[in-house]
PDB file of N, CA and C in Angstrom:
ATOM      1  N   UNK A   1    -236.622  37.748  33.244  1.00  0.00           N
ATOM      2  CA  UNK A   1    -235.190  37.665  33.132  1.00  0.00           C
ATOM      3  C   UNK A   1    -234.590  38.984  32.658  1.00  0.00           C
ATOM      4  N   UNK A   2    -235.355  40.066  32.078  1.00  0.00           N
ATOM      5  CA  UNK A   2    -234.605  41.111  31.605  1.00  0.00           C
ATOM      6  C   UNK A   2    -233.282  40.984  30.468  1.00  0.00           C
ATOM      7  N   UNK A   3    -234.078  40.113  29.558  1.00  0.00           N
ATOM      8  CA  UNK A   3    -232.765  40.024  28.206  1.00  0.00           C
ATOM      9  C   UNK A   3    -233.237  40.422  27.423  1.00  0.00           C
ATOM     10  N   UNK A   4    -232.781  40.488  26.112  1.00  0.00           N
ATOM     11  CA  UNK A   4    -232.404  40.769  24.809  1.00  0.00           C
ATOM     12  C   UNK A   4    -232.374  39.521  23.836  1.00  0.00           C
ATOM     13  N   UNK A   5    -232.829  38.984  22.714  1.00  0.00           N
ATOM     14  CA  UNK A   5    -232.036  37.731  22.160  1.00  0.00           C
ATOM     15  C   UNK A   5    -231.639  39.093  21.073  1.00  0.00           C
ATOM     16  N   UNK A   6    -230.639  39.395  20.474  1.00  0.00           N
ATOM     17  CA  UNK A   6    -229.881  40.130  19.145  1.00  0.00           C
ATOM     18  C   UNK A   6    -228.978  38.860  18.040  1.00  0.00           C
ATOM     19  N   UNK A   7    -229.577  38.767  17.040  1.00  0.00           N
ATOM     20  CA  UNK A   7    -228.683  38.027  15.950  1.00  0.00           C
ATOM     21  C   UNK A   7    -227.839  39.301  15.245  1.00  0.00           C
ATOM     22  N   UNK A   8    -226.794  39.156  15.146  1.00  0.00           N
ATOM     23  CA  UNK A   8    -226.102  40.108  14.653  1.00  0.00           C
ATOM     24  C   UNK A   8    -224.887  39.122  13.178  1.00  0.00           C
ATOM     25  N   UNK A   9    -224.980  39.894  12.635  1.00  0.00           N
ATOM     26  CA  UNK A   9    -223.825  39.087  11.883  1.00  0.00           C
ATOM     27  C   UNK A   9    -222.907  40.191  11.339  1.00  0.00           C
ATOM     28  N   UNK A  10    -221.744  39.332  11.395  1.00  0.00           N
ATOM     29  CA  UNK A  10    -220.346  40.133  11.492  1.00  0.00           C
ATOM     30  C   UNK A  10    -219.461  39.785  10.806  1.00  0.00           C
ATOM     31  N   UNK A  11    -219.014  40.320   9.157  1.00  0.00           N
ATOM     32  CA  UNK A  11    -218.589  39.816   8.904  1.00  0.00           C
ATOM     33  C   UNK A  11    -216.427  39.293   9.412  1.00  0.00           C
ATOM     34  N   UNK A  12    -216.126  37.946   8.972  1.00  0.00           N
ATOM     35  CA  UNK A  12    -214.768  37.306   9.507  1.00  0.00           C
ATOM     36  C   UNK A  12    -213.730  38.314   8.883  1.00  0.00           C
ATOM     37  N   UNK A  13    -213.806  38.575   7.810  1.00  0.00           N
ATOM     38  CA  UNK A  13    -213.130  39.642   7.605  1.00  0.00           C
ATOM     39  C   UNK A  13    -213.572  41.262   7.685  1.00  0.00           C
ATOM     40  N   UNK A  14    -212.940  42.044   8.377  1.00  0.00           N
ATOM     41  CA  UNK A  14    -213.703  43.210   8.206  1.00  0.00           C
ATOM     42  C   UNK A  14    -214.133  44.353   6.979  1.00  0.00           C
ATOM     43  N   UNK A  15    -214.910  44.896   7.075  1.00  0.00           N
ATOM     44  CA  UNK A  15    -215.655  45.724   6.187  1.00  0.00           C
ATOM     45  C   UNK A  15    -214.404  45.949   4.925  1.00  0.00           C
ATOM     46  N   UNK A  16    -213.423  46.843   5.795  1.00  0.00           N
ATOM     47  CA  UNK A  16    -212.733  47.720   5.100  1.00  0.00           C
ATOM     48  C   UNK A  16    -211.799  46.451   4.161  1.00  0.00           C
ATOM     49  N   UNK A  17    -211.621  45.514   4.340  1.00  0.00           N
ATOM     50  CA  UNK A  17    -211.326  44.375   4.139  1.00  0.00           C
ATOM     51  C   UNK A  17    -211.525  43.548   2.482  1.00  0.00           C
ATOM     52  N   UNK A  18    -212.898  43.503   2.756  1.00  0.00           N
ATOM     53  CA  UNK A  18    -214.093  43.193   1.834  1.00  0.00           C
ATOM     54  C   UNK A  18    -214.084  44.414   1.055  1.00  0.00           C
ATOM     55  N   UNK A  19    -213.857  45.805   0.883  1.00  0.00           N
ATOM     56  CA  UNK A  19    -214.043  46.897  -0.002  1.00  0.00           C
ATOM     57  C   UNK A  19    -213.110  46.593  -0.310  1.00  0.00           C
ATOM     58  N   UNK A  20    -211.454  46.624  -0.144  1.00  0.00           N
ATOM     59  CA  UNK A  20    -210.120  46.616  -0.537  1.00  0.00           C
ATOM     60  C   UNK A  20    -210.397  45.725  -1.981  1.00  0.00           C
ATOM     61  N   UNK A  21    -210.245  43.977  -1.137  1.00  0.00           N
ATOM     62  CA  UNK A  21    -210.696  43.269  -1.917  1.00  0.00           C
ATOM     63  C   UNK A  21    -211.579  43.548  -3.318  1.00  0.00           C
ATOM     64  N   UNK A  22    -212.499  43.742  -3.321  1.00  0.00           N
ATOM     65  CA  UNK A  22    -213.437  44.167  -4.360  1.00  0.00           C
ATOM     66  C   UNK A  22    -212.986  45.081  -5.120  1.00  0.00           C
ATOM     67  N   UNK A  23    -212.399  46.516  -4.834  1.00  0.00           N
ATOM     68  CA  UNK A  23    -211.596  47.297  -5.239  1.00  0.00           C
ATOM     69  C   UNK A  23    -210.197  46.269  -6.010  1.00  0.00           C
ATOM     70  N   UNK A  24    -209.816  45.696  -5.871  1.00  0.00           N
ATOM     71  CA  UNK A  24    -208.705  45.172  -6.523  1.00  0.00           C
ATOM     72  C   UNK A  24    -209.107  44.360  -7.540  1.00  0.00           C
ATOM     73  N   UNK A  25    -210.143  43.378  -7.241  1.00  0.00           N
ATOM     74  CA  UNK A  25    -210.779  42.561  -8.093  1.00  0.00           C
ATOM     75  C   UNK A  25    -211.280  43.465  -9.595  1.00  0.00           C
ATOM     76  N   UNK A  26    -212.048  44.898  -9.120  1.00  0.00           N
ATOM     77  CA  UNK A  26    -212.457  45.219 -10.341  1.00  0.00           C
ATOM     78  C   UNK A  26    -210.913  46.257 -10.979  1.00  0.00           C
ATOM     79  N   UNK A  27    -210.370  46.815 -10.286  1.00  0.00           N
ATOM     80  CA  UNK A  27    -209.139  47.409 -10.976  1.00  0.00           C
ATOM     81  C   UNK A  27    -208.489  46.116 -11.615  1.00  0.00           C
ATOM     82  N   UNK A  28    -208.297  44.758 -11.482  1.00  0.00           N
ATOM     83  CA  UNK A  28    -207.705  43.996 -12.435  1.00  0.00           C
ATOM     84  C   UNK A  28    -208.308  43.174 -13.386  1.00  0.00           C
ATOM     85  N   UNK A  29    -209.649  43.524 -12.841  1.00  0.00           N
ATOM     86  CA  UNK A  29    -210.493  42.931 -14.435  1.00  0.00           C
ATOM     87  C   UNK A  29    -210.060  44.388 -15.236  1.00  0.00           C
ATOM     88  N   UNK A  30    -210.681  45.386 -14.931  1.00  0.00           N
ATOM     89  CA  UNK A  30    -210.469  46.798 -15.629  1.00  0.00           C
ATOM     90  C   UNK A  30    -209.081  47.067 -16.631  1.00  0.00           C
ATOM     91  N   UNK A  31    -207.462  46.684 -15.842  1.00  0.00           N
ATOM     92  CA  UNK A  31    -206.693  46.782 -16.234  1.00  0.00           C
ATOM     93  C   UNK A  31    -206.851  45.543 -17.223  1.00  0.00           C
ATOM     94  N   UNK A  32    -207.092  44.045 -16.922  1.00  0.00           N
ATOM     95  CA  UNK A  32    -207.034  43.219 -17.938  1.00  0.00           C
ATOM     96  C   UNK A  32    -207.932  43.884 -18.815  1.00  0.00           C
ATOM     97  N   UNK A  33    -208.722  44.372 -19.007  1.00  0.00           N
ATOM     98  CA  UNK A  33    -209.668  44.489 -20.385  1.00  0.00           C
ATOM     99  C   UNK A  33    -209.302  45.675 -20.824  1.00  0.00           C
ATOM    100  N   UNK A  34    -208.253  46.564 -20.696  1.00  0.00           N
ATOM    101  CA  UNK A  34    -207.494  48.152 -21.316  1.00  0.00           C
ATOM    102  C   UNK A  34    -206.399  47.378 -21.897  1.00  0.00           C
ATOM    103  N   UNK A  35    -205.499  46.336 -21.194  1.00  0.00           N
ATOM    104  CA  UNK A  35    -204.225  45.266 -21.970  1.00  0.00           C
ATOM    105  C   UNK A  35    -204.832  44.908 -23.464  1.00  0.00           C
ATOM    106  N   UNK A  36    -206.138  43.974 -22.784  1.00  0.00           N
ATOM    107  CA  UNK A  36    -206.242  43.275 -24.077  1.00  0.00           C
ATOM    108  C   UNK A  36    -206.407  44.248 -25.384  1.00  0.00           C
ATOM    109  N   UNK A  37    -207.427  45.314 -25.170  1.00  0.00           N
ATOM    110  CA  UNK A  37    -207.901  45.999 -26.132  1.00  0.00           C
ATOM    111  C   UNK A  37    -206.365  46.815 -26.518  1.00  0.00           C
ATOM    112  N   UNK A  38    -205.847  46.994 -26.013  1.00  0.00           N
ATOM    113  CA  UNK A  38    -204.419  47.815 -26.444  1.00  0.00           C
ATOM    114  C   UNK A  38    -203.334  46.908 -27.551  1.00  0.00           C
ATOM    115  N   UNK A  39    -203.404  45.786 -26.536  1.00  0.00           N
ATOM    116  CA  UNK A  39    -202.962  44.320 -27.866  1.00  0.00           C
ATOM    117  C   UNK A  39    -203.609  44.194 -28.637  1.00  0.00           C
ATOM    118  N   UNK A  40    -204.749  44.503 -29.195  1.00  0.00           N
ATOM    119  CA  UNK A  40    -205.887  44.796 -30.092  1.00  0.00           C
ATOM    120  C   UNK A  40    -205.231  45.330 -31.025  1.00  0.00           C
ATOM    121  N   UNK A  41    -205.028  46.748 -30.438  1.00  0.00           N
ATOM    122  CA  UNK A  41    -204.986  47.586 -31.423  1.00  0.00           C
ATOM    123  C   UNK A  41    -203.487  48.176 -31.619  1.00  0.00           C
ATOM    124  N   UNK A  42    -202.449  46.565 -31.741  1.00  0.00           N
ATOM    125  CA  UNK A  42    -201.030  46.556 -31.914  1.00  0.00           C
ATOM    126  C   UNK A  42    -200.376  48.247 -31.042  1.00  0.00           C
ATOM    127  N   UNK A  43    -201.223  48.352 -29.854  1.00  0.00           N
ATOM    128  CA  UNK A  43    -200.477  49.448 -29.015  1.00  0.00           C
ATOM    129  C   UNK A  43    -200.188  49.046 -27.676  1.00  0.00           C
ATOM    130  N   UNK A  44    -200.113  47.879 -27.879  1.00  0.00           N
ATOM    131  CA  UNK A  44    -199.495  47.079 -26.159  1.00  0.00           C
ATOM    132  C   UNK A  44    -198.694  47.271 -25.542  1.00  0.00           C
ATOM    133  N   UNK A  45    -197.516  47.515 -26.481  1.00  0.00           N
ATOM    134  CA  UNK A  45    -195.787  47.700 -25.804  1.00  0.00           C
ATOM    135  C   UNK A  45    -196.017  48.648 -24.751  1.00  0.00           C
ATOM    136  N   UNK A  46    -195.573  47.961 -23.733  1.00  0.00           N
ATOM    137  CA  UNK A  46    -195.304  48.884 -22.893  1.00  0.00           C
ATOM    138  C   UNK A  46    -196.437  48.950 -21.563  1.00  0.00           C
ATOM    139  N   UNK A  47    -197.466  48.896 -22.276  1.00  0.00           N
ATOM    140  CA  UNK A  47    -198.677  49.225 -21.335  1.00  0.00           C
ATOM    141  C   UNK A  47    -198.747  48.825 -19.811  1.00  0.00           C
ATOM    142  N   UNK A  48    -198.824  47.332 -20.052  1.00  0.00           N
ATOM    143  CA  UNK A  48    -198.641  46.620 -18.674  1.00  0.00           C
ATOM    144  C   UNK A  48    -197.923  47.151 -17.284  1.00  0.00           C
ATOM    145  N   UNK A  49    -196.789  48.056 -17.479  1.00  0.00           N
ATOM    146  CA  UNK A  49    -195.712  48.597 -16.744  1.00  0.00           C
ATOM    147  C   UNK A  49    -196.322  50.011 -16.436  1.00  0.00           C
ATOM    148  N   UNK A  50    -197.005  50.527 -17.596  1.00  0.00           N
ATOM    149  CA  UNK A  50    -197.534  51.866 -17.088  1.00  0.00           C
ATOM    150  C   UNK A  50    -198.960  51.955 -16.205  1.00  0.00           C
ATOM    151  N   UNK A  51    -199.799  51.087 -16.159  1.00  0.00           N
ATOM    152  CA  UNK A  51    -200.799  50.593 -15.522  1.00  0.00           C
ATOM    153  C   UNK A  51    -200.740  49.909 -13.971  1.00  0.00           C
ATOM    154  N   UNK A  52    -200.429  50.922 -13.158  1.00  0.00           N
ATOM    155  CA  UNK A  52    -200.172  50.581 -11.525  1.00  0.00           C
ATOM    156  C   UNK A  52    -201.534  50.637 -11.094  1.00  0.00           C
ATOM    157  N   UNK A  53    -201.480  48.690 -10.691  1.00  0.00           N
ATOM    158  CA  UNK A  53    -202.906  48.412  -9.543  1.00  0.00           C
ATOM    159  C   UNK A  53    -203.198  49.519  -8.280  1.00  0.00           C
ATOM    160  N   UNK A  54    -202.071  49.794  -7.838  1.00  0.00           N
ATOM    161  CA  UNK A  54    -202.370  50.135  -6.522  1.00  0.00           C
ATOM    162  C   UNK A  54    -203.109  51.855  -6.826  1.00  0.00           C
ATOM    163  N   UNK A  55    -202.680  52.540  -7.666  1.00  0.00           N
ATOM    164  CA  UNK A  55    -203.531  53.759  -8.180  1.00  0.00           C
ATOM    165  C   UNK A  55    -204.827  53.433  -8.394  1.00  0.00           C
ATOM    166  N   UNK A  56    -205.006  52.537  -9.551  1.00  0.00           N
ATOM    167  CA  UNK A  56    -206.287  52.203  -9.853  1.00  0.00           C
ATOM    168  C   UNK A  56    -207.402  51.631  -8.567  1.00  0.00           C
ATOM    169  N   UNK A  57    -207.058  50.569  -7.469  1.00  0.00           N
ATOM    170  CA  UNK A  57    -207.421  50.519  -6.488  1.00  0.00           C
ATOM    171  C   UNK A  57    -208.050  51.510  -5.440  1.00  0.00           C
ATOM    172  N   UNK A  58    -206.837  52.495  -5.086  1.00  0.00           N
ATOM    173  CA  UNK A  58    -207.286  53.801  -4.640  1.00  0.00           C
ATOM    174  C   UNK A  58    -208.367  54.510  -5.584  1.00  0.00           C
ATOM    175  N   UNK A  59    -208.556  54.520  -6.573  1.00  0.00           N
ATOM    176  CA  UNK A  59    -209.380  55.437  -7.155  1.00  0.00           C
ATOM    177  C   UNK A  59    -210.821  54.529  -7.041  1.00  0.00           C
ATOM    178  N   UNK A  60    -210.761  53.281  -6.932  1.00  0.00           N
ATOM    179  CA  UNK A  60    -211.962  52.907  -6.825  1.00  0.00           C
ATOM    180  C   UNK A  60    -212.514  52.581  -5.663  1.00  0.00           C
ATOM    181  N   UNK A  61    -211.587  52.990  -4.476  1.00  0.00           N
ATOM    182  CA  UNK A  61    -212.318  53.371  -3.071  1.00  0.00           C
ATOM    183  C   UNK A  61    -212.423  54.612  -2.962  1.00  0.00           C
ATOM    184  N   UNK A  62    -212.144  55.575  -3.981  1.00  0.00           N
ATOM    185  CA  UNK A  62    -212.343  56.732  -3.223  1.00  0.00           C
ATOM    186  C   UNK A  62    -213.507  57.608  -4.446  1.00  0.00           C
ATOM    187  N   UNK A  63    -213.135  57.929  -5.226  1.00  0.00           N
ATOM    188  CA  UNK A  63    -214.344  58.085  -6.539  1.00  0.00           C
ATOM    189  C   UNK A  63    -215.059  57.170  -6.950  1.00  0.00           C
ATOM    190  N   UNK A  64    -214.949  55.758  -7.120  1.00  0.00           N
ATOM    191  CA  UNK A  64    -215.975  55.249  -7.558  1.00  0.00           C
ATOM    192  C   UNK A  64    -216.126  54.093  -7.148  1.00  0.00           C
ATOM    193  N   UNK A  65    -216.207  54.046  -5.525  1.00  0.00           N
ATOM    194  CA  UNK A  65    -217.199  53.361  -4.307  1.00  0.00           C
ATOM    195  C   UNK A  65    -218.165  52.576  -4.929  1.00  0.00           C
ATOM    196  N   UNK A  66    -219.467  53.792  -5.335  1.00  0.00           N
ATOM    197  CA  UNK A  66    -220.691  53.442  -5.759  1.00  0.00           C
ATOM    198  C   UNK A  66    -220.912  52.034  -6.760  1.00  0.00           C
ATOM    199  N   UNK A  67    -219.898  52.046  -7.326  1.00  0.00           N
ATOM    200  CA  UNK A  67    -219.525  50.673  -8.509  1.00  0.00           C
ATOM    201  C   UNK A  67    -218.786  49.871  -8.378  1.00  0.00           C
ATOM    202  N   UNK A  68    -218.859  49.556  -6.860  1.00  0.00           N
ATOM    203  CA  UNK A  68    -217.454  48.513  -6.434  1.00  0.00           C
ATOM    204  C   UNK A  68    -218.494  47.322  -6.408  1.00  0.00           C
ATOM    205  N   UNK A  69    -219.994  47.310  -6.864  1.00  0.00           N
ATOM    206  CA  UNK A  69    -220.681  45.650  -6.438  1.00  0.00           C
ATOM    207  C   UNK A  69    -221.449  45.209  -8.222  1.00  0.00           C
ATOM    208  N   UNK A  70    -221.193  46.460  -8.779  1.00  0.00           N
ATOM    209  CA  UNK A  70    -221.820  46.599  -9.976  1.00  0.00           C
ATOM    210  C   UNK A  70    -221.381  45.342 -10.845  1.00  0.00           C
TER     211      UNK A  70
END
């Protein structure tokens, strides 16, 4: 017959998808655990507003990739 059988798996959402994701997940654990410790240490005011996800996100697709499964 001249075939091939190939199992391939793919993921439903794509790659870049699944990194985003993950990237956001750990920038808002990250940012939650800099809040809390800042409410800690009665230096909260304010913080929340100065702490933009979408920076932190970018920085963890682009410098620190390597620790997006860690």
């Amino acid at each position: 017959m001249g075939c091939e059988l190939k199992f391939v798996f793919v993921p439903a959402p794509s790659l870049e998808a699944n990194l985003r994701r993950q990237a956001a997940l750990k920038a808002r654990e990250e940012r939650n655990r800099l809040i809390h410790t800042m409410k800690l240490e009665a230096q909260g005011d304010g913080v929340e507003a100065t702490l933009h996800e979408g920076k932190a996100i970018e920085r963890w697709l682009t410098t620190r990739a390597r620790e997006l499964w860690d």
